[in-house]
PDB file of N, CA and C in Angstrom:
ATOM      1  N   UNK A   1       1.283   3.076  15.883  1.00  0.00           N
ATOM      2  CA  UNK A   1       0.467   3.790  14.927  1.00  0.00           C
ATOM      3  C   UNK A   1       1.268   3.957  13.635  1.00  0.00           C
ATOM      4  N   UNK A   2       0.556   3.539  12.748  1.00  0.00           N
ATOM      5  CA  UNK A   2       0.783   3.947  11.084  1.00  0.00           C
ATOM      6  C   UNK A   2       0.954   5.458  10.654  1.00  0.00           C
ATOM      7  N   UNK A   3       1.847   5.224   9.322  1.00  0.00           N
ATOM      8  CA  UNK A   3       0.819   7.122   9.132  1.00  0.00           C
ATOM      9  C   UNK A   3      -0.132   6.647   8.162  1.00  0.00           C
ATOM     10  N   UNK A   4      -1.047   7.452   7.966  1.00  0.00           N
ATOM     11  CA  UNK A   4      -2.600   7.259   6.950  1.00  0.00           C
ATOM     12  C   UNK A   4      -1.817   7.135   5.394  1.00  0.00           C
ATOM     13  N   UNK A   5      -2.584   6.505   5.187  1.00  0.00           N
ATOM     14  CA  UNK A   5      -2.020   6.230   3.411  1.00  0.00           C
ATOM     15  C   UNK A   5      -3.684   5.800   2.570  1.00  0.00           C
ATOM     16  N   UNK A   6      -3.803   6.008   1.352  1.00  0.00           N
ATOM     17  CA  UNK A   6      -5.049   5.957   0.763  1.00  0.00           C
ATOM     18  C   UNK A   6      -4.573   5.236  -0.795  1.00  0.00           C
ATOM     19  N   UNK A   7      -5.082   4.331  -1.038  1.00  0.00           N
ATOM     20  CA  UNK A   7      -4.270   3.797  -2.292  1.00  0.00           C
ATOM     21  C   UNK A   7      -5.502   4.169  -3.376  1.00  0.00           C
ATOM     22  N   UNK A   8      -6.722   4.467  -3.104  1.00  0.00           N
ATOM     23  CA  UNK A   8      -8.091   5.111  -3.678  1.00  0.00           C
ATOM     24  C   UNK A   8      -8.109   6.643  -4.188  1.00  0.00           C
ATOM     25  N   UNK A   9      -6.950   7.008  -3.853  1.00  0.00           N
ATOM     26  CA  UNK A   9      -6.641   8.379  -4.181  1.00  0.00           C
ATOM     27  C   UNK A   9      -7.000   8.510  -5.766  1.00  0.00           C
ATOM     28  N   UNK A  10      -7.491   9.972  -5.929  1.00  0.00           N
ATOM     29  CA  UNK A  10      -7.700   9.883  -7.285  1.00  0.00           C
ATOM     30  C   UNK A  10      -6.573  11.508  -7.802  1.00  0.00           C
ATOM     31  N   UNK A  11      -5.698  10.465  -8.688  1.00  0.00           N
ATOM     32  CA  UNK A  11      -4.138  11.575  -9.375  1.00  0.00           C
ATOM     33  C   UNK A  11      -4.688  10.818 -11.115  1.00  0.00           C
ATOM     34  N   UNK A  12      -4.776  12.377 -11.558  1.00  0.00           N
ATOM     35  CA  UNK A  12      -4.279  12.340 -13.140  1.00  0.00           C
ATOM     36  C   UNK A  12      -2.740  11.816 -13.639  1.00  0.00           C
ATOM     37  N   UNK A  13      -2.701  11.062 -14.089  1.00  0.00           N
ATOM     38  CA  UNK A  13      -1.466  10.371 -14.537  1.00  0.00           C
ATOM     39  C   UNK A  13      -0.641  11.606 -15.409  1.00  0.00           C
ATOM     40  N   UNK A  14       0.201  11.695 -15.486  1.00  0.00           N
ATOM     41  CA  UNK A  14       0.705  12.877 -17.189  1.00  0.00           C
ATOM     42  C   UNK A  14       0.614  12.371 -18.292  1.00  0.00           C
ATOM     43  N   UNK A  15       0.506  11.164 -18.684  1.00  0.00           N
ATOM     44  CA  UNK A  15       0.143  10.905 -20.025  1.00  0.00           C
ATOM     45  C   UNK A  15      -1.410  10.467 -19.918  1.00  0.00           C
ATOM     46  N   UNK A  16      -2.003  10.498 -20.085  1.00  0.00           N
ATOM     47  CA  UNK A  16      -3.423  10.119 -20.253  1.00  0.00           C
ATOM     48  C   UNK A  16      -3.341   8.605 -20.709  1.00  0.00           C
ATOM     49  N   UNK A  17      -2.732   8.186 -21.800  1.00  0.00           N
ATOM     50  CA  UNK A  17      -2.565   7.323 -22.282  1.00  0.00           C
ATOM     51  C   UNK A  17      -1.637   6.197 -21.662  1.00  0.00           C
ATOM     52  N   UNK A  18      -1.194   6.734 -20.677  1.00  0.00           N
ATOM     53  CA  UNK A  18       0.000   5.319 -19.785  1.00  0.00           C
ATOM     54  C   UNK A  18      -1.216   5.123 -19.069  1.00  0.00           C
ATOM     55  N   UNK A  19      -1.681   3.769 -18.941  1.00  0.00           N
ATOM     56  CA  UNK A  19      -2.303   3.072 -18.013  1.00  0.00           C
ATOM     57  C   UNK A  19      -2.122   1.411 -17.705  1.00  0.00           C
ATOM     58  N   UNK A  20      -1.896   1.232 -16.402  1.00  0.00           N
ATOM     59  CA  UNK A  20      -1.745  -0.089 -16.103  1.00  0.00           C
ATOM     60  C   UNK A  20      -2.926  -1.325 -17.267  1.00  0.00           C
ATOM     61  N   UNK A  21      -2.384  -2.219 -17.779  1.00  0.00           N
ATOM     62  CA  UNK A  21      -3.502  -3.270 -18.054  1.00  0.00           C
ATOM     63  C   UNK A  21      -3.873  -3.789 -16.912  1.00  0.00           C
ATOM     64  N   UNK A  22      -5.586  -4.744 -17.543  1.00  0.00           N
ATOM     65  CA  UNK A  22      -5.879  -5.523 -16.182  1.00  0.00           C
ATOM     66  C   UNK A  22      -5.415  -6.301 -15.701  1.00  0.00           C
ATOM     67  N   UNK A  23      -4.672  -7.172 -16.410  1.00  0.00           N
ATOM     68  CA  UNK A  23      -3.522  -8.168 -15.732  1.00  0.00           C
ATOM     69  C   UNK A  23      -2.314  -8.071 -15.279  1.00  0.00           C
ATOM     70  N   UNK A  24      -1.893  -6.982 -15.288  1.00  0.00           N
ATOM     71  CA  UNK A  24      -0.888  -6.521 -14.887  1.00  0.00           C
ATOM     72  C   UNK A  24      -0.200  -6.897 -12.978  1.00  0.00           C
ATOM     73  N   UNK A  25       0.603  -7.501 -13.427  1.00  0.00           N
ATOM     74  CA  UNK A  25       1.472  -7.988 -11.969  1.00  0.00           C
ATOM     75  C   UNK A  25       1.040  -7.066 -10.690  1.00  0.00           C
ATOM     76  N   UNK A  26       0.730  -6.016 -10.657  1.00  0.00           N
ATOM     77  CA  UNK A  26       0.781  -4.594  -9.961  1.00  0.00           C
ATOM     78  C   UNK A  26      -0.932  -4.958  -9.020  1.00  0.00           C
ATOM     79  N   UNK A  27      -1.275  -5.223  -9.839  1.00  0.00           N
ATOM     80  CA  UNK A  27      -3.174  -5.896  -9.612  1.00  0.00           C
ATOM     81  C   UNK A  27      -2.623  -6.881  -8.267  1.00  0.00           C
ATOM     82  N   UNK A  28      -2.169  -7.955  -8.699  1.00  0.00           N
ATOM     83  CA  UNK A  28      -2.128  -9.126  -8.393  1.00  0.00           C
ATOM     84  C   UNK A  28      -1.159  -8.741  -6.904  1.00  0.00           C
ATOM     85  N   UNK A  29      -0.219  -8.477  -6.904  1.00  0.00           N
ATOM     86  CA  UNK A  29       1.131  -7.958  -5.827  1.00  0.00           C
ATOM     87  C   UNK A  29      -0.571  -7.319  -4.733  1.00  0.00           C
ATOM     88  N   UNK A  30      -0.633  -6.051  -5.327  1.00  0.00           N
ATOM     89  CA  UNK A  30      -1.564  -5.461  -4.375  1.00  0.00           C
ATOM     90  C   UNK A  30      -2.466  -6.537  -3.459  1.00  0.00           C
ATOM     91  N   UNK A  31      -3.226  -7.226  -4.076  1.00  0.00           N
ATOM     92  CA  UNK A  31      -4.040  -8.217  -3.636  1.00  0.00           C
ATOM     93  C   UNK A  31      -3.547  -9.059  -2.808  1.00  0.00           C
ATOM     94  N   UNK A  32      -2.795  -9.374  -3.091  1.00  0.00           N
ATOM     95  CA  UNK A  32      -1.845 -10.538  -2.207  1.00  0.00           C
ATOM     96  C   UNK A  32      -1.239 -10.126  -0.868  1.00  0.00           C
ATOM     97  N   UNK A  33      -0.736  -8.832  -0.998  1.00  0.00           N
ATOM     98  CA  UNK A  33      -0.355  -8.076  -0.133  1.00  0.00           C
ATOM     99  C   UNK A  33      -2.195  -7.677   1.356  1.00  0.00           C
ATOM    100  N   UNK A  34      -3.046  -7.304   0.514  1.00  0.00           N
ATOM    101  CA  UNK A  34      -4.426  -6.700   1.136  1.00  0.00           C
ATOM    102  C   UNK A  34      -4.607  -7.982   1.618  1.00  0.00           C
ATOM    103  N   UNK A  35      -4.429  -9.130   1.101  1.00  0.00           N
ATOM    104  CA  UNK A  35      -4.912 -10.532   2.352  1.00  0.00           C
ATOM    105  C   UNK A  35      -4.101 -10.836   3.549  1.00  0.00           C
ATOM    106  N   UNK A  36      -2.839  -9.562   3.814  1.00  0.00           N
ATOM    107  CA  UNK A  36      -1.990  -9.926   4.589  1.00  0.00           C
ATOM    108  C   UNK A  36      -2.886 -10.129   6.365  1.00  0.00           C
ATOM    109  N   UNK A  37      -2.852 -10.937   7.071  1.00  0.00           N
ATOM    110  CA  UNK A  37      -3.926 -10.339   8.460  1.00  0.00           C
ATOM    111  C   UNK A  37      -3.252  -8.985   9.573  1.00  0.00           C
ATOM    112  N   UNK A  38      -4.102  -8.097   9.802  1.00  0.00           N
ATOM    113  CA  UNK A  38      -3.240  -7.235  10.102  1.00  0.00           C
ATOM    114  C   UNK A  38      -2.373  -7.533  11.648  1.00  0.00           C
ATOM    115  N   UNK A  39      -2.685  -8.675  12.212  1.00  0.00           N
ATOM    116  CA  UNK A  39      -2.316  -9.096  13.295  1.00  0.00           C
ATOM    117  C   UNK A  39      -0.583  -9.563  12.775  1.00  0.00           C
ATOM    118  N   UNK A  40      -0.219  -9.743  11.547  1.00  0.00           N
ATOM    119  CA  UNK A  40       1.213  -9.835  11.094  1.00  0.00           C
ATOM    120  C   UNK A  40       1.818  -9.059  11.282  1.00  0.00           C
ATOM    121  N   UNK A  41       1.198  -7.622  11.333  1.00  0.00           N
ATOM    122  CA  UNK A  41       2.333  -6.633  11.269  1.00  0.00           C
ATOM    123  C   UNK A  41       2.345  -5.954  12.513  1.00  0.00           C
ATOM    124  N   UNK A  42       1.713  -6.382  13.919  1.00  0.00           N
ATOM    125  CA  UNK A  42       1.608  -6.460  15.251  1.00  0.00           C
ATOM    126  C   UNK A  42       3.013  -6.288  15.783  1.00  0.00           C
ATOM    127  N   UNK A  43       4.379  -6.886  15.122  1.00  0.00           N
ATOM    128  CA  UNK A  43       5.777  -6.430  15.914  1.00  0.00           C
ATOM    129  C   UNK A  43       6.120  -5.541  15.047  1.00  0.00           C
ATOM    130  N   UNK A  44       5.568  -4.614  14.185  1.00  0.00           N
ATOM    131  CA  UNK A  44       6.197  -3.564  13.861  1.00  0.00           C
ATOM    132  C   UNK A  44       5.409  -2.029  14.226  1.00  0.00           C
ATOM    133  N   UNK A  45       4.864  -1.853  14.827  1.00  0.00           N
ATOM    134  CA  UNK A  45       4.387  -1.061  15.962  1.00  0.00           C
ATOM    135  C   UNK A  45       5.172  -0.794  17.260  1.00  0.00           C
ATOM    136  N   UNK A  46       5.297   0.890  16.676  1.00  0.00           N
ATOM    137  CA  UNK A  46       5.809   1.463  17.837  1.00  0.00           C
ATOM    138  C   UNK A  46       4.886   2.928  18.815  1.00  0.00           C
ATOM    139  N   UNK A  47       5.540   3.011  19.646  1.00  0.00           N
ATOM    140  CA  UNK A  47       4.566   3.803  20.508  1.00  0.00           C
ATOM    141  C   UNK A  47       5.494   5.437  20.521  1.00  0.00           C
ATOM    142  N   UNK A  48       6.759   5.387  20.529  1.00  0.00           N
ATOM    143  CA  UNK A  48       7.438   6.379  20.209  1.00  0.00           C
ATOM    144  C   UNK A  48       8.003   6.940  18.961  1.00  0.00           C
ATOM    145  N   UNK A  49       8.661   8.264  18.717  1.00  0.00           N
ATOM    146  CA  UNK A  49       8.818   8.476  17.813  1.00  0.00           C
ATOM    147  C   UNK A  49       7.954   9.008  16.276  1.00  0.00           C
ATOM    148  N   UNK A  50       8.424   8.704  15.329  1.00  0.00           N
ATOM    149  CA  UNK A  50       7.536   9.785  14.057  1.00  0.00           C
ATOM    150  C   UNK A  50       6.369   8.363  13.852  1.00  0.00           C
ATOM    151  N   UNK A  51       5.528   8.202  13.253  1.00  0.00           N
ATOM    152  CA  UNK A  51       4.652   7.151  12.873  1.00  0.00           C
ATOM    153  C   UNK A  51       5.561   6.853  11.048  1.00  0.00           C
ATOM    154  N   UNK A  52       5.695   5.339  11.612  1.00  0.00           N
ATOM    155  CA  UNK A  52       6.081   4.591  10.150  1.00  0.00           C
ATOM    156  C   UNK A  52       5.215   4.307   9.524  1.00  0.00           C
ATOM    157  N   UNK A  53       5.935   4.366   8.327  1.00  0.00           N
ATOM    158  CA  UNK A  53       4.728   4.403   7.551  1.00  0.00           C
ATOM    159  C   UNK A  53       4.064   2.724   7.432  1.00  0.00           C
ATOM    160  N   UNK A  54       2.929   2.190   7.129  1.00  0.00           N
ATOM    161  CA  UNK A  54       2.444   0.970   6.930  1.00  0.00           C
ATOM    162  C   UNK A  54       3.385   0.301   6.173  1.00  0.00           C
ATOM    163  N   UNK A  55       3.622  -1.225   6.607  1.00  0.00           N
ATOM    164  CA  UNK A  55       4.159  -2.334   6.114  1.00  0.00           C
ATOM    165  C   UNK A  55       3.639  -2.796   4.792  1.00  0.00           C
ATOM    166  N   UNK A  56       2.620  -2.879   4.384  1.00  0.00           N
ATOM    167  CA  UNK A  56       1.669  -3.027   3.448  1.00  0.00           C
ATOM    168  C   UNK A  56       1.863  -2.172   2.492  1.00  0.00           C
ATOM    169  N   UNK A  57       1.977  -0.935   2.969  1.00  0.00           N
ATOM    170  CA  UNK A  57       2.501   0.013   2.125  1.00  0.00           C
ATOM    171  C   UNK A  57       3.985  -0.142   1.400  1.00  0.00           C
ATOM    172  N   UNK A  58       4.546  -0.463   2.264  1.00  0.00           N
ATOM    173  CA  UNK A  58       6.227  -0.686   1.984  1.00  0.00           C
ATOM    174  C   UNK A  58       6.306  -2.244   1.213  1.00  0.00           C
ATOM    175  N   UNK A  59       5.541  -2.898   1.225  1.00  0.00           N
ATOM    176  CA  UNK A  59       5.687  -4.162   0.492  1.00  0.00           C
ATOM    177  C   UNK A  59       4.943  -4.060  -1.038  1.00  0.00           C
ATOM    178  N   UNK A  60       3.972  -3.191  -1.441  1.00  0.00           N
ATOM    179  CA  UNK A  60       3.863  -2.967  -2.537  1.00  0.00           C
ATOM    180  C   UNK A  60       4.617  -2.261  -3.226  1.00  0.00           C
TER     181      UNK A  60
END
């Protein structure tokens, strides 16, 4: 088991004015990462212990 993570979260930035562009590498990484199949990350599942956090998570 994972721990829950939400990348849809909605946070006010502190500058109003810093915002990612649309082309921005950050877009693209994410995406690439979300086509991962989740059957890849099948040997990093454990049954004991605290829940790690998602792989997917850790690669963005």
């Amino acid at each position: 088991m994972f721990k829950q993570y939400n990348m849809n979260q909605v946070i006010l930035p502190l500058d109003l004015e810093m915002k990612l562009q649309e082309n921005d590498i950050a877009f693209t990484v994410h995406d690439l990462v979300e086509q991962i199949p989740n059957e890849a990350f099948a040997d990093f599942l454990r049954v004991t212990g605290c829940p790690a956090y998602h792989p997917r998570m850790m690669m963005k």
